[in-house]
N, C-alpha and C. Protein backbone atom coordinates (compact mmCIF):
# COMPACT_ATOMS: atom_id res chain seq x y z
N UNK A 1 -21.77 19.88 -27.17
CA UNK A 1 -21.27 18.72 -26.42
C UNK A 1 -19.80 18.96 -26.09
N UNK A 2 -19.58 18.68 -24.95
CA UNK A 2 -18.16 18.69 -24.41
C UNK A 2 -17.36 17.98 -24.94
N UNK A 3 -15.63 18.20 -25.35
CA UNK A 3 -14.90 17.25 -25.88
C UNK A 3 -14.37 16.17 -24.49
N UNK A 4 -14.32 15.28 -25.20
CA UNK A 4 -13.51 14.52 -24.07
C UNK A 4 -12.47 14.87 -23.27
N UNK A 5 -11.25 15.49 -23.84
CA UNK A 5 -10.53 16.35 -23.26
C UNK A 5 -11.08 17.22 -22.10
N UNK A 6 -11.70 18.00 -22.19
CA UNK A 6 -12.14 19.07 -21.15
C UNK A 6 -13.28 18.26 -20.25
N UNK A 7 -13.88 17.17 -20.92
CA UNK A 7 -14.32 16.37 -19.63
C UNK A 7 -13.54 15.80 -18.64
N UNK A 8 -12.11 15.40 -18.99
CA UNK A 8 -11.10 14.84 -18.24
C UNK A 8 -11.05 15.87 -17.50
N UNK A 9 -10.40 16.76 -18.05
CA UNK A 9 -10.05 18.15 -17.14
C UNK A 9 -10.17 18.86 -16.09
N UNK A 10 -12.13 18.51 -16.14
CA UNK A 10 -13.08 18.64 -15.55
C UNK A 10 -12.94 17.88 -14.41
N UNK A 11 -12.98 16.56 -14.22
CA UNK A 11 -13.26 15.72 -13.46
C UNK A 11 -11.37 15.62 -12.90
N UNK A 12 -10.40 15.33 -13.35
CA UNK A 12 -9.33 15.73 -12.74
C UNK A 12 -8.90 16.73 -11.53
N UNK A 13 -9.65 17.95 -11.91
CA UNK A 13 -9.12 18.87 -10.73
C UNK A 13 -10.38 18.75 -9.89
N UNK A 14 -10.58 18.31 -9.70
CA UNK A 14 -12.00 17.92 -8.70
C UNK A 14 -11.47 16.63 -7.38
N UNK A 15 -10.34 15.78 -7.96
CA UNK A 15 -10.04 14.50 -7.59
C UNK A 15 -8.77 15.43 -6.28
N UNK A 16 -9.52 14.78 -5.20
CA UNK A 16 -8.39 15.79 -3.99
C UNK A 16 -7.29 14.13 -3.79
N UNK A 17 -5.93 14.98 -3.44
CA UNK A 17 -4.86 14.17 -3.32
C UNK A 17 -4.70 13.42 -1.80
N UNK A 18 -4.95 12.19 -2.17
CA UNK A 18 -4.85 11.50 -0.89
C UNK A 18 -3.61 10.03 -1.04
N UNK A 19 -3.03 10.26 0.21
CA UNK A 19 -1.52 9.21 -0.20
C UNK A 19 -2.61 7.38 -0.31
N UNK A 20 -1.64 6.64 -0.73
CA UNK A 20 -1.96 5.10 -0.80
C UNK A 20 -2.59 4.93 0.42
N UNK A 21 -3.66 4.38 0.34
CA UNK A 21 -4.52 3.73 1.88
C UNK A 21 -4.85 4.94 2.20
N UNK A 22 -4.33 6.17 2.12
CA UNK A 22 -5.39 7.08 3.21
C UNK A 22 -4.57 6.87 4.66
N UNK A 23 -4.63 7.49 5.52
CA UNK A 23 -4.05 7.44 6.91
C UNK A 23 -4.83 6.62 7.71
N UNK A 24 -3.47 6.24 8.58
CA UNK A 24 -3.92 5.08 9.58
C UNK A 24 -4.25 5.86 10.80
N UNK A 25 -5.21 5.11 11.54
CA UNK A 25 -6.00 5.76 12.24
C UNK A 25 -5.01 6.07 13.74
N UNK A 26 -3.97 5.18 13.74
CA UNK A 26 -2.94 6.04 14.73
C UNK A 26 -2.25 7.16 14.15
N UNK A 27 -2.77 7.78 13.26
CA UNK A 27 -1.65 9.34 12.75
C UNK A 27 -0.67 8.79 12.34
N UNK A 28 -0.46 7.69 12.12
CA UNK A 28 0.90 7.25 10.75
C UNK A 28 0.51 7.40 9.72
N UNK A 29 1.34 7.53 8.57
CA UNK A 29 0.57 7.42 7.37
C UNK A 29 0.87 6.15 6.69
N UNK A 30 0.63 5.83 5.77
CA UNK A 30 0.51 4.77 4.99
C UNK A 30 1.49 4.10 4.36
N UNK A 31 2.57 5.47 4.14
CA UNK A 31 3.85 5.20 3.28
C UNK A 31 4.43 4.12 4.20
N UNK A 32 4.53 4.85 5.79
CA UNK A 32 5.78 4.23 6.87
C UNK A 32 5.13 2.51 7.17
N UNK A 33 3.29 2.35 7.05
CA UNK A 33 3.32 1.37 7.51
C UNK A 33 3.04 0.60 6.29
N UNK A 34 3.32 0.05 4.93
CA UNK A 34 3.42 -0.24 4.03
C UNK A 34 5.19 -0.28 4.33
N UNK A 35 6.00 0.14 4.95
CA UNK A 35 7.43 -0.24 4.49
C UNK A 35 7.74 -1.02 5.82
N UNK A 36 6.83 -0.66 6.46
CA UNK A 36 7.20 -1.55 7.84
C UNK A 36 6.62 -3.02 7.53
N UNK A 37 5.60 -3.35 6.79
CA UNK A 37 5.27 -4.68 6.44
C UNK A 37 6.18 -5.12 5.14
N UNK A 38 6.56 -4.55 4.61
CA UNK A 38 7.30 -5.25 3.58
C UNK A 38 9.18 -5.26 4.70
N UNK A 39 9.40 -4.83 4.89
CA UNK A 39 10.50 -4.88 5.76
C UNK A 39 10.37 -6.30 6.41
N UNK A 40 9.25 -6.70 7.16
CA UNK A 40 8.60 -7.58 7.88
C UNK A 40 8.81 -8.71 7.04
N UNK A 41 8.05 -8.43 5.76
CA UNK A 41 8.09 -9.56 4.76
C UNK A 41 9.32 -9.97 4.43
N UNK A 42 10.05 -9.03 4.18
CA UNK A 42 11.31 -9.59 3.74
C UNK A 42 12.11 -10.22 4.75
N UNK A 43 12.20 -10.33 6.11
CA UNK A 43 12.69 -10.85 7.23
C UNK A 43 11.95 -12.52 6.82
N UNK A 44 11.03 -12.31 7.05
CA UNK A 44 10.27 -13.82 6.71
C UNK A 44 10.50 -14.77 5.86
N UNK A 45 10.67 -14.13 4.51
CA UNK A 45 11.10 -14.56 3.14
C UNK A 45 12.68 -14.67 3.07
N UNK A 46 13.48 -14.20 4.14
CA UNK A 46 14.89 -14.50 4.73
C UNK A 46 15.06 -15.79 5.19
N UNK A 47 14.29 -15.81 6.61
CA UNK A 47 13.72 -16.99 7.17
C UNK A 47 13.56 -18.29 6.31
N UNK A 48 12.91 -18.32 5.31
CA UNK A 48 12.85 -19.55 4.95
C UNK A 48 13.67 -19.50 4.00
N UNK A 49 14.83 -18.81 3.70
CA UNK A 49 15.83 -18.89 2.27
C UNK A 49 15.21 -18.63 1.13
N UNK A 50 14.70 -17.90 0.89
CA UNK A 50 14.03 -16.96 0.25
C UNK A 50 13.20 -18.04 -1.17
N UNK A 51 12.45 -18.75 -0.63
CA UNK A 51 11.79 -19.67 -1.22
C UNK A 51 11.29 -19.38 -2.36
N UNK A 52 11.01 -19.63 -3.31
CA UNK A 52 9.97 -18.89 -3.93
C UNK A 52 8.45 -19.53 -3.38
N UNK A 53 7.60 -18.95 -4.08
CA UNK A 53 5.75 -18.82 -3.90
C UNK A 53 5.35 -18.75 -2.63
N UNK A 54 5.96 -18.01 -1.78
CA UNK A 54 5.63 -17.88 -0.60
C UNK A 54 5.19 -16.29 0.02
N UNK A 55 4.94 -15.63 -1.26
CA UNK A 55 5.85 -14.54 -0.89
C UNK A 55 4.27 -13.53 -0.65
N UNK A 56 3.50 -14.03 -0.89
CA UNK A 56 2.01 -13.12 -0.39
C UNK A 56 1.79 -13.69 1.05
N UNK A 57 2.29 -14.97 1.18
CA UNK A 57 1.81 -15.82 2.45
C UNK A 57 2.72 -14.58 3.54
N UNK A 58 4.06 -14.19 2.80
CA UNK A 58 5.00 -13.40 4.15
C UNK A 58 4.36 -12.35 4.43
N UNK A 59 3.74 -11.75 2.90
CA UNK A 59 3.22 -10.31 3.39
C UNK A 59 1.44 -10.46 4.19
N UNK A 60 1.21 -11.29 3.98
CA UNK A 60 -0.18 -11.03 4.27
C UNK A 60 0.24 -11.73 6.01
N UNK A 61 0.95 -12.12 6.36
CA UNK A 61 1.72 -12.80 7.52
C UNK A 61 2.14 -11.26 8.37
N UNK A 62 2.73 -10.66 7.45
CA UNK A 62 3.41 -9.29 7.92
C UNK A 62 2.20 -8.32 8.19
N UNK A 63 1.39 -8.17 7.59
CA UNK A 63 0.21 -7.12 7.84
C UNK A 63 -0.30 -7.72 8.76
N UNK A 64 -0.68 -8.76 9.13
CA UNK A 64 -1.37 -9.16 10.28
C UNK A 64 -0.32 -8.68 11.61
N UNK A 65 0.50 -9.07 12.10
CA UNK A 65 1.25 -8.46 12.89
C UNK A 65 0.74 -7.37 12.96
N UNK A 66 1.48 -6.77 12.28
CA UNK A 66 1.53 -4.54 11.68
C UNK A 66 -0.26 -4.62 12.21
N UNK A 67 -1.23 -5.38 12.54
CA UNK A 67 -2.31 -4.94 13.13
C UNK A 67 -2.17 -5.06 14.42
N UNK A 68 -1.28 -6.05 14.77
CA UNK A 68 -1.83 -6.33 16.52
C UNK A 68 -1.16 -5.22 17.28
C-alpha cells in the first residue's frame, strides 16, 4: 500500500498550473481583470464614503460592468 506521502506526490505533479479564473476569453488574463474590478470597487465604495456593508454590493456592481 502506498504511503500517503507519495500519494500526494503523485497526484501533485499531475495538477497543470493554471492562473485564478483561467483566461478570459478576450486574451486578458485574469490577474488584470480581477484588478480592474476591484479598482472599480473601490471607486464605488469612495462614492458612498466608504460605508461599511456595502462592499460585495460594489464588487459584484463592478464585475457586472467589467462584463458589458
Amino acid at each position: 500500500m502506498e504511503s500517503i506521502k507519495s500519494l500526494t506526490k503523485n497526484t501533485s505533479s499531475r495538477k497543470k498550473a493554471m492562473p485564478l479564473g483561467g483566461e478570459v476569453s478576450n486574451g486578458q488574463n485574469s490577474e488584470d481583470r480581477i484588478s480592474r474590478i476591484a479598482i472599480s470597487a473601490y471607486y464605488k465604495a469612495q462614492a458612498r464614503g466608504f460605508q461599511p456593508g456595502h462592499e460585495l454590493d460594489d464588487w459584484l456592481a463592478a464585475e457586472a460592468e467589467e462584463k458589458q
